[in-house]
C-alpha atoms as a PDB file:
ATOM      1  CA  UNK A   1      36.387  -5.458  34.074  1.00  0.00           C
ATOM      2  CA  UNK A   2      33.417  -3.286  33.937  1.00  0.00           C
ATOM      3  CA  UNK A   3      30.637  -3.957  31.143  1.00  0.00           C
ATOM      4  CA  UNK A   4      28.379  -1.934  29.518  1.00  0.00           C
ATOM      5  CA  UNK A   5      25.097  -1.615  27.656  1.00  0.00           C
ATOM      6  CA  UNK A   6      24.313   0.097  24.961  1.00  0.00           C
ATOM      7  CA  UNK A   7      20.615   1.556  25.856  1.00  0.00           C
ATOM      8  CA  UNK A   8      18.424   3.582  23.809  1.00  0.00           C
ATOM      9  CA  UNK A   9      15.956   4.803  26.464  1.00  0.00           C
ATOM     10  CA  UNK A  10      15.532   3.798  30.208  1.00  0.00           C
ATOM     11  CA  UNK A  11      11.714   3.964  31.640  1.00  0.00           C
ATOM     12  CA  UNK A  12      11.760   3.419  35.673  1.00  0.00           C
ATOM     13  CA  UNK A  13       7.865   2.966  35.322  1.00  0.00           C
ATOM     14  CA  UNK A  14       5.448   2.334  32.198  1.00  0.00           C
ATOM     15  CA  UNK A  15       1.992   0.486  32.109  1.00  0.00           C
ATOM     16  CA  UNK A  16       2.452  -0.506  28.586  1.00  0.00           C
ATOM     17  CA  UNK A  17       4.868  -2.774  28.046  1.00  0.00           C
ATOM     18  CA  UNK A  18       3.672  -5.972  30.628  1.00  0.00           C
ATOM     19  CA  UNK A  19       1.495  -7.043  33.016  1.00  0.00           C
ATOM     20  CA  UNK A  20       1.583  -4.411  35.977  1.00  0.00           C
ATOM     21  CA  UNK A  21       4.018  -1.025  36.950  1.00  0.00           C
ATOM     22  CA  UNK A  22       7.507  -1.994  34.872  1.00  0.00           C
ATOM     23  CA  UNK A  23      10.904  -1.026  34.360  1.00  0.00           C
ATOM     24  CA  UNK A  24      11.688  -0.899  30.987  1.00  0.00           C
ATOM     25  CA  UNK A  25      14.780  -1.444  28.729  1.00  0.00           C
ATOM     26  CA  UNK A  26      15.021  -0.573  25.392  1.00  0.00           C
ATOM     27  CA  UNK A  27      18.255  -1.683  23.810  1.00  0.00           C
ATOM     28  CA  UNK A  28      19.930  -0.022  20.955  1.00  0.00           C
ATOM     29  CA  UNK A  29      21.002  -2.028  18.184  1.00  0.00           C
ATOM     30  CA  UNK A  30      18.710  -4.556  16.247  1.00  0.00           C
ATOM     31  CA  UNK A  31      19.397  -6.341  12.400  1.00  0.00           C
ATOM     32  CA  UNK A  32      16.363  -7.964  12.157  1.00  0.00           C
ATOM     33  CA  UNK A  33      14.643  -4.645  10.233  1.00  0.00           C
ATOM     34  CA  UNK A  34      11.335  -5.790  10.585  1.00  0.00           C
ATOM     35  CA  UNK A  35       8.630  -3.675   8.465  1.00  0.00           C
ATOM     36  CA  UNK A  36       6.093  -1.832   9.886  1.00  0.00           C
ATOM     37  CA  UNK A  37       8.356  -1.322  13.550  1.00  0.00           C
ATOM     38  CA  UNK A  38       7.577   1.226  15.707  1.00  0.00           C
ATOM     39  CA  UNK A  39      11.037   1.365  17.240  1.00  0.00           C
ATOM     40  CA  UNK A  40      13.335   1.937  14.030  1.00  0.00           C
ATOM     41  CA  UNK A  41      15.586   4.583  15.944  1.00  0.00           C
ATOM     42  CA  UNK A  42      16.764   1.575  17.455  1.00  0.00           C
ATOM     43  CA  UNK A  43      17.744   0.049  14.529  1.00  0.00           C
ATOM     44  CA  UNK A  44      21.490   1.537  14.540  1.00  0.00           C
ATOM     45  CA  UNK A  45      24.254  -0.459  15.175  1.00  0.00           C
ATOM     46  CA  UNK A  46      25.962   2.360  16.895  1.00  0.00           C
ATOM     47  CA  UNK A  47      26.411   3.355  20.310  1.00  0.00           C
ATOM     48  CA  UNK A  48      23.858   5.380  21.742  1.00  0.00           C
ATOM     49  CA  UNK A  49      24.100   5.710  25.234  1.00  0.00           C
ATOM     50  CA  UNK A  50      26.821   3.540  26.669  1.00  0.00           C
ATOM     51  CA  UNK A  51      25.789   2.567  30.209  1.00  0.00           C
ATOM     52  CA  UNK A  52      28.049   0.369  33.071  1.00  0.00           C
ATOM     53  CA  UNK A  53      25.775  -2.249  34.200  1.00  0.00           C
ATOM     54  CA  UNK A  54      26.541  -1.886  37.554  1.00  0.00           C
ATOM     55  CA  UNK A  55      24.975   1.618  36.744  1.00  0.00           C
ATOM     56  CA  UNK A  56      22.002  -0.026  35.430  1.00  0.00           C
ATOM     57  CA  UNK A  57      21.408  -2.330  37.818  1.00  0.00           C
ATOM     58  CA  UNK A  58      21.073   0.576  40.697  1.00  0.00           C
ATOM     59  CA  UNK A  59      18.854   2.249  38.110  1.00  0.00           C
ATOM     60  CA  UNK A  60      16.591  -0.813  38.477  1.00  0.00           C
ATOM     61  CA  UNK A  61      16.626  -0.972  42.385  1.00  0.00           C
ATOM     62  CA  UNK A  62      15.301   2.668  42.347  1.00  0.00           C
ATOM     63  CA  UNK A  63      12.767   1.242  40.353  1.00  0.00           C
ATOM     64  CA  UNK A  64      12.010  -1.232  41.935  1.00  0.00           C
ATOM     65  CA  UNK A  65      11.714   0.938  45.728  1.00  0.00           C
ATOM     66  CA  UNK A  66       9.197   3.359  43.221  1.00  0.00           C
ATOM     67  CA  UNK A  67       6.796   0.332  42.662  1.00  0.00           C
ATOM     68  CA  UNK A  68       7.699  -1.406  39.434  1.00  0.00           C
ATOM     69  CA  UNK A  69       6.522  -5.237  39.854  1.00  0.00           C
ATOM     70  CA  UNK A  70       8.926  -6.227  37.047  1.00  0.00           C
ATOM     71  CA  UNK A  71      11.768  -5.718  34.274  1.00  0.00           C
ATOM     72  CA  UNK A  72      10.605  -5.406  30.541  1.00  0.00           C
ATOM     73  CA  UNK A  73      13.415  -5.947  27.797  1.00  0.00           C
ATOM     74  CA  UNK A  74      13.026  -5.128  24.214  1.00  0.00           C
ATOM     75  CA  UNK A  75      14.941  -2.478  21.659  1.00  0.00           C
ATOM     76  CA  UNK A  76      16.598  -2.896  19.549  1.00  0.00           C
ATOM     77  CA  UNK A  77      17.473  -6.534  19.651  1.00  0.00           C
ATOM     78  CA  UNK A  78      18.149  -7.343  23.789  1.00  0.00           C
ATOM     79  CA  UNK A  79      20.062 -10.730  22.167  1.00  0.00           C
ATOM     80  CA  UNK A  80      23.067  -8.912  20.779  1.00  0.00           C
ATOM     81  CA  UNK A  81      23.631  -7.891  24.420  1.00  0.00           C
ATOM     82  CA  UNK A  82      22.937 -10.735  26.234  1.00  0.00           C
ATOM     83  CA  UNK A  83      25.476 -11.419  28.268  1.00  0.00           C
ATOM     84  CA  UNK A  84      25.456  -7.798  29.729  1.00  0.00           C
ATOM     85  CA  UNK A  85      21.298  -8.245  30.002  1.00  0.00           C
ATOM     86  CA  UNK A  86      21.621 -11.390  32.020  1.00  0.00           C
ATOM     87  CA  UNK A  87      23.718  -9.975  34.928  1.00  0.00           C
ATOM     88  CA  UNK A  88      20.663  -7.026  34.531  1.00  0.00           C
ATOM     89  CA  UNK A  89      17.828  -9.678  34.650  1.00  0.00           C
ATOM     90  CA  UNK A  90      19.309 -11.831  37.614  1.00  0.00           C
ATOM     91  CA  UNK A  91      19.484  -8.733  39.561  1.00  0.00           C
ATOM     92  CA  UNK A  92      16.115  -7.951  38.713  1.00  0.00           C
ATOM     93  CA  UNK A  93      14.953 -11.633  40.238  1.00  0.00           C
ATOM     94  CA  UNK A  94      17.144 -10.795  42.905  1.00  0.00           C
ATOM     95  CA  UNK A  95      15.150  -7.940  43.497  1.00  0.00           C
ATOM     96  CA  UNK A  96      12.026 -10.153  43.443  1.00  0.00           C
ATOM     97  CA  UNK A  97      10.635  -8.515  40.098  1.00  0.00           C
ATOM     98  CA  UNK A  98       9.557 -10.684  36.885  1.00  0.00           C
ATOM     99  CA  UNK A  99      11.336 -10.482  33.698  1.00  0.00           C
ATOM    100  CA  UNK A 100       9.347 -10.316  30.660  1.00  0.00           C
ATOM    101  CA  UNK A 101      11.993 -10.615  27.203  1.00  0.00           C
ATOM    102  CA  UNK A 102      11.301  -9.140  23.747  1.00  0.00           C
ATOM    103  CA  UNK A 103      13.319 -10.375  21.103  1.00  0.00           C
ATOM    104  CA  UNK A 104      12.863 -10.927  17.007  1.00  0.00           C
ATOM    105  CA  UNK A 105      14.409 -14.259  17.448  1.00  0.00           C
ATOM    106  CA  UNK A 106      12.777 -17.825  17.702  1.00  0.00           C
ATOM    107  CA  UNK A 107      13.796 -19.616  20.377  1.00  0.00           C
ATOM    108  CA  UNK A 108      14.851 -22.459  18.718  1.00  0.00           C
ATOM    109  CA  UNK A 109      17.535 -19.935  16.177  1.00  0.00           C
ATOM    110  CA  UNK A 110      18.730 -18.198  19.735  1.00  0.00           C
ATOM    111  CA  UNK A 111      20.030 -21.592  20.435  1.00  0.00           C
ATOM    112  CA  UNK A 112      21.525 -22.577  17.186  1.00  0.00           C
ATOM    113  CA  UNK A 113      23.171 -18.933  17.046  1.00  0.00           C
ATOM    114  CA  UNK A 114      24.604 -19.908  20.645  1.00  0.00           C
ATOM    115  CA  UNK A 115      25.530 -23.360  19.776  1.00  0.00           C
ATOM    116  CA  UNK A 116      27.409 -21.589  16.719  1.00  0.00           C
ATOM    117  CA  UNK A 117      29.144 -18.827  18.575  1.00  0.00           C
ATOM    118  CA  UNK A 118      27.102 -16.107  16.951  1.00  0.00           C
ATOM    119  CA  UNK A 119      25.428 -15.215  19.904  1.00  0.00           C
ATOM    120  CA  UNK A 120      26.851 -15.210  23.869  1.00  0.00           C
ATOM    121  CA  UNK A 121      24.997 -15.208  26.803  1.00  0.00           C
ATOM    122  CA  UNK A 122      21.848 -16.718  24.991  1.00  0.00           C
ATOM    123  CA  UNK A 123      21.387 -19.353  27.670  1.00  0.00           C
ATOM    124  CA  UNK A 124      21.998 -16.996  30.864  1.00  0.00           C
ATOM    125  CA  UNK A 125      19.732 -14.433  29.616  1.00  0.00           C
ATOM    126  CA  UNK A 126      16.690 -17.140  29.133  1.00  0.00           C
ATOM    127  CA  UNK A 127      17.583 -18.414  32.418  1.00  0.00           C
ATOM    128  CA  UNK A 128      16.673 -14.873  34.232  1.00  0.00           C
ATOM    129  CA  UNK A 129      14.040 -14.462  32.164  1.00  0.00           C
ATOM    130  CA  UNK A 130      10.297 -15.306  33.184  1.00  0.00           C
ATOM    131  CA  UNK A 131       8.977 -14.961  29.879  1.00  0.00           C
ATOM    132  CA  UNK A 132      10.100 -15.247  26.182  1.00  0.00           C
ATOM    133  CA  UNK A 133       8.582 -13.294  23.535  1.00  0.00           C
ATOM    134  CA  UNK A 134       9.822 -14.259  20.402  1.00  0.00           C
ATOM    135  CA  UNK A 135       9.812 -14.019  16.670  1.00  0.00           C
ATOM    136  CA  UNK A 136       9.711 -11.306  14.365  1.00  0.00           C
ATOM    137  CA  UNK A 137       6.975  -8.701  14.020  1.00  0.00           C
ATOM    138  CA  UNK A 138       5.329  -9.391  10.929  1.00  0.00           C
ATOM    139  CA  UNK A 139       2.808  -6.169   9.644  1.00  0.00           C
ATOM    140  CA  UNK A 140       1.499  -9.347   7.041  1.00  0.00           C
ATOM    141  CA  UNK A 141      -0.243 -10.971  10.227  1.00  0.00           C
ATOM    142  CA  UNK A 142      -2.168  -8.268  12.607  1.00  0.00           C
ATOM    143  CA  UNK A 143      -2.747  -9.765  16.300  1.00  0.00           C
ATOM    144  CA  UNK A 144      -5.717  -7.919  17.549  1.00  0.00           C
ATOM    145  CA  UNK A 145      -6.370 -10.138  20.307  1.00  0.00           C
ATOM    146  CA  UNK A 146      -3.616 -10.410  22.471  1.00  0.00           C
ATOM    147  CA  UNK A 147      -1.435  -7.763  24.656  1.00  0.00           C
ATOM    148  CA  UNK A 148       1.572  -6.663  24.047  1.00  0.00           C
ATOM    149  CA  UNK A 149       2.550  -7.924  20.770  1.00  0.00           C
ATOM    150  CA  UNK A 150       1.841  -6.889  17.124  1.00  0.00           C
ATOM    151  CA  UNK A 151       1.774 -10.224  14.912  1.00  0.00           C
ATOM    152  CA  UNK A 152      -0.101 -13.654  15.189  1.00  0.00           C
ATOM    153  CA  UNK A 153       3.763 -15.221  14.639  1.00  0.00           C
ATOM    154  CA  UNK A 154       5.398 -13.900  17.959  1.00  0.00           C
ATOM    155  CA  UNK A 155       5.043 -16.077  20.923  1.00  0.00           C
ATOM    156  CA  UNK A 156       4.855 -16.232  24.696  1.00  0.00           C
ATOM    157  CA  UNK A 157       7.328 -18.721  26.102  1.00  0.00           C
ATOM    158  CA  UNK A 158       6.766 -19.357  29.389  1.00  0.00           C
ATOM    159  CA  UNK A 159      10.288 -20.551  31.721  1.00  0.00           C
ATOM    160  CA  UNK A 160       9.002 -19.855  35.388  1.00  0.00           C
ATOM    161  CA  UNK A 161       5.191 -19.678  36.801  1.00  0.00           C
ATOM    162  CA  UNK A 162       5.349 -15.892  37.825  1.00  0.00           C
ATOM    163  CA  UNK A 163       2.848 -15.348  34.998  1.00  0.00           C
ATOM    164  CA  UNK A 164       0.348 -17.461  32.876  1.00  0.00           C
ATOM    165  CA  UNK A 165      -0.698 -17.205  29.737  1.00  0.00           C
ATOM    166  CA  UNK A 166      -4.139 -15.375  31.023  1.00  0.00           C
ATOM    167  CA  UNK A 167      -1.942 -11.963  30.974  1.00  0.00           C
ATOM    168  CA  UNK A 168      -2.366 -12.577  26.969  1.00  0.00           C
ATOM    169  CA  UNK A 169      -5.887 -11.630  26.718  1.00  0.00           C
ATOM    170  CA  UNK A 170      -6.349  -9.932  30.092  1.00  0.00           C
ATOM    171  CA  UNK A 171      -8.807  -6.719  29.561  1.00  0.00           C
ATOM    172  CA  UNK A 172      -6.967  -4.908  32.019  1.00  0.00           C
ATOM    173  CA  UNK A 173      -3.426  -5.095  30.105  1.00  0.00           C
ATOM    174  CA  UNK A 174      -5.107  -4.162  26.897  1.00  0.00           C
ATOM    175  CA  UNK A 175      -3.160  -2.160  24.390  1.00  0.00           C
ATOM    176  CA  UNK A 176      -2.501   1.202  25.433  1.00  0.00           C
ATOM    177  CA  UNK A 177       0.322   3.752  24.558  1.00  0.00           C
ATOM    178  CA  UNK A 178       1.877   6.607  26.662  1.00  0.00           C
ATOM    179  CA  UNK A 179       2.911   9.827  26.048  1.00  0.00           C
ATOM    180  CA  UNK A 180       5.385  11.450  27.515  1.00  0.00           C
ATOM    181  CA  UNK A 181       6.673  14.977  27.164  1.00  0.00           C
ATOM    182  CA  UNK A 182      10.570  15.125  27.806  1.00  0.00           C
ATOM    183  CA  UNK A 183      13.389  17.250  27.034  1.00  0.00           C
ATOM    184  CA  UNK A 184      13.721  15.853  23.819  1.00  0.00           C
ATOM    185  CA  UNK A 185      10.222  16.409  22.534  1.00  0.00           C
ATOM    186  CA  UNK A 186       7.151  13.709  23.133  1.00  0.00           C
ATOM    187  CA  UNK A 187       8.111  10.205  23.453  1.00  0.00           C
ATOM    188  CA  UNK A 188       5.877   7.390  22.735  1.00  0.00           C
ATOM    189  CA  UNK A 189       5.550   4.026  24.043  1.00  0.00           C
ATOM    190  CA  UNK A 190       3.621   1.387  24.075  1.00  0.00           C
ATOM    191  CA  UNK A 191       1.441  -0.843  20.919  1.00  0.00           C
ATOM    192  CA  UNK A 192       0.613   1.964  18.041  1.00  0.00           C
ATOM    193  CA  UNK A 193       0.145   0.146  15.251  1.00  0.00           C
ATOM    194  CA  UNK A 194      -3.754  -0.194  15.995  1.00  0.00           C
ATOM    195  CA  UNK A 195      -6.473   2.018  17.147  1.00  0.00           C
ATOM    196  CA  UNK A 196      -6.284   2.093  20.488  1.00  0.00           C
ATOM    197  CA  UNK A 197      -9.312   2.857  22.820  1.00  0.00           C
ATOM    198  CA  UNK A 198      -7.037   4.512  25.380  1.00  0.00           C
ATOM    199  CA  UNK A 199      -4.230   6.646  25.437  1.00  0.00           C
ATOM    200  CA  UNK A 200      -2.405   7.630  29.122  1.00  0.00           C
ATOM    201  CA  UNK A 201      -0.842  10.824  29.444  1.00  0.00           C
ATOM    202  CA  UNK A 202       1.757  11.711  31.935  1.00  0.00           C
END
């Protein structure tokens, strides 16, 4: 039986969102409603853009053959999808790309919600994934220092040695957004609740 994710927006290659040239994932659907997001169209629990992940996955080898080093996942909440996002991940490690995972989870409550039933496919989607980044984004608690995340709360859990905590801080990953024009108007990605020194334009 075929599966499917529900995506909000599919990037084959973004500089923003991870160390390097990345594919990235947003998924739709998220209940954690944190203030201050930058993503609330993902919010929604409703479908969006139903995609089979066999679909996906060839999305991601065509992104992979145009340079992207690696597989970003956020949204949206990428845990209310899980199981679907694993089979996605272990492809990308297939493909020899990292996987870098957004969600407004701890680590320790993904487990308990597994252990409960709440959640599926909590512990295959960790196992694809290099790195963890975790907890809620909190406007309360500005991180100004680090890449790629917005509060001093979120971590960087680190499963596999494909990257090291040096990517936190690196000067060369700091935060940037991109702007896109589209068919749909300008999209935005990237870490906008700062001033930013640099914006990239494609």
């Amino acid at each position: 039986m075929s599966s499917f994710i529900n995506v909000s927006e599919l990037l084959s290659l973004t500089q923003v969102e991870g160390p390097s040239l990345r594919a990235c994932i947003w998924v739709q659907g998220c209940i954690h409603a944190c203030e201050g997001c930058c993503n609330k169209e993902t919010w929604a629990m409703t479908k969006k853009s139903l995609r089979a992940t066999e679909e996906v996955c060839r999305w991601l080898e065509h992104a992979k053959e145009a340079g992207a080093e690696g597989l970003t996942l956020l949204g949206g909440e990428p845990f209310l999808q899980a199981p679907e996002l694993a089979v996605l991940a272990q492809k990308a490690q297939g493909l020899g790309m990292g996987v870098i995972t957004f969600t407004g989870f701890t680590h320790d409550n993904l487990l308990i919600h597994e252990k409960n039933g709440d959640l599926q496919g909590v512990s295959d989607l960790l196992k694809y994934s290099d790195v963890l980044i975790d907890g809620k984004y909190d406007s309360t608690k500005p991180d100004r220092e680090r890449n790629w995340v917005g509060s001093t709360n979120q971590r960087f859990i680190y499963f596999t040695e494909r990257y090291t905590p040096l990517m936190e801080t690196d000067p060369r990953y700091k935060n940037t957004v991109e702007i896109r024009e589209t068919f749909e108007g300008l999209v935005i990605n990237g870490t906008p609740h700062f001033q930013l020194e640099e914006v990239v334009c494609d």
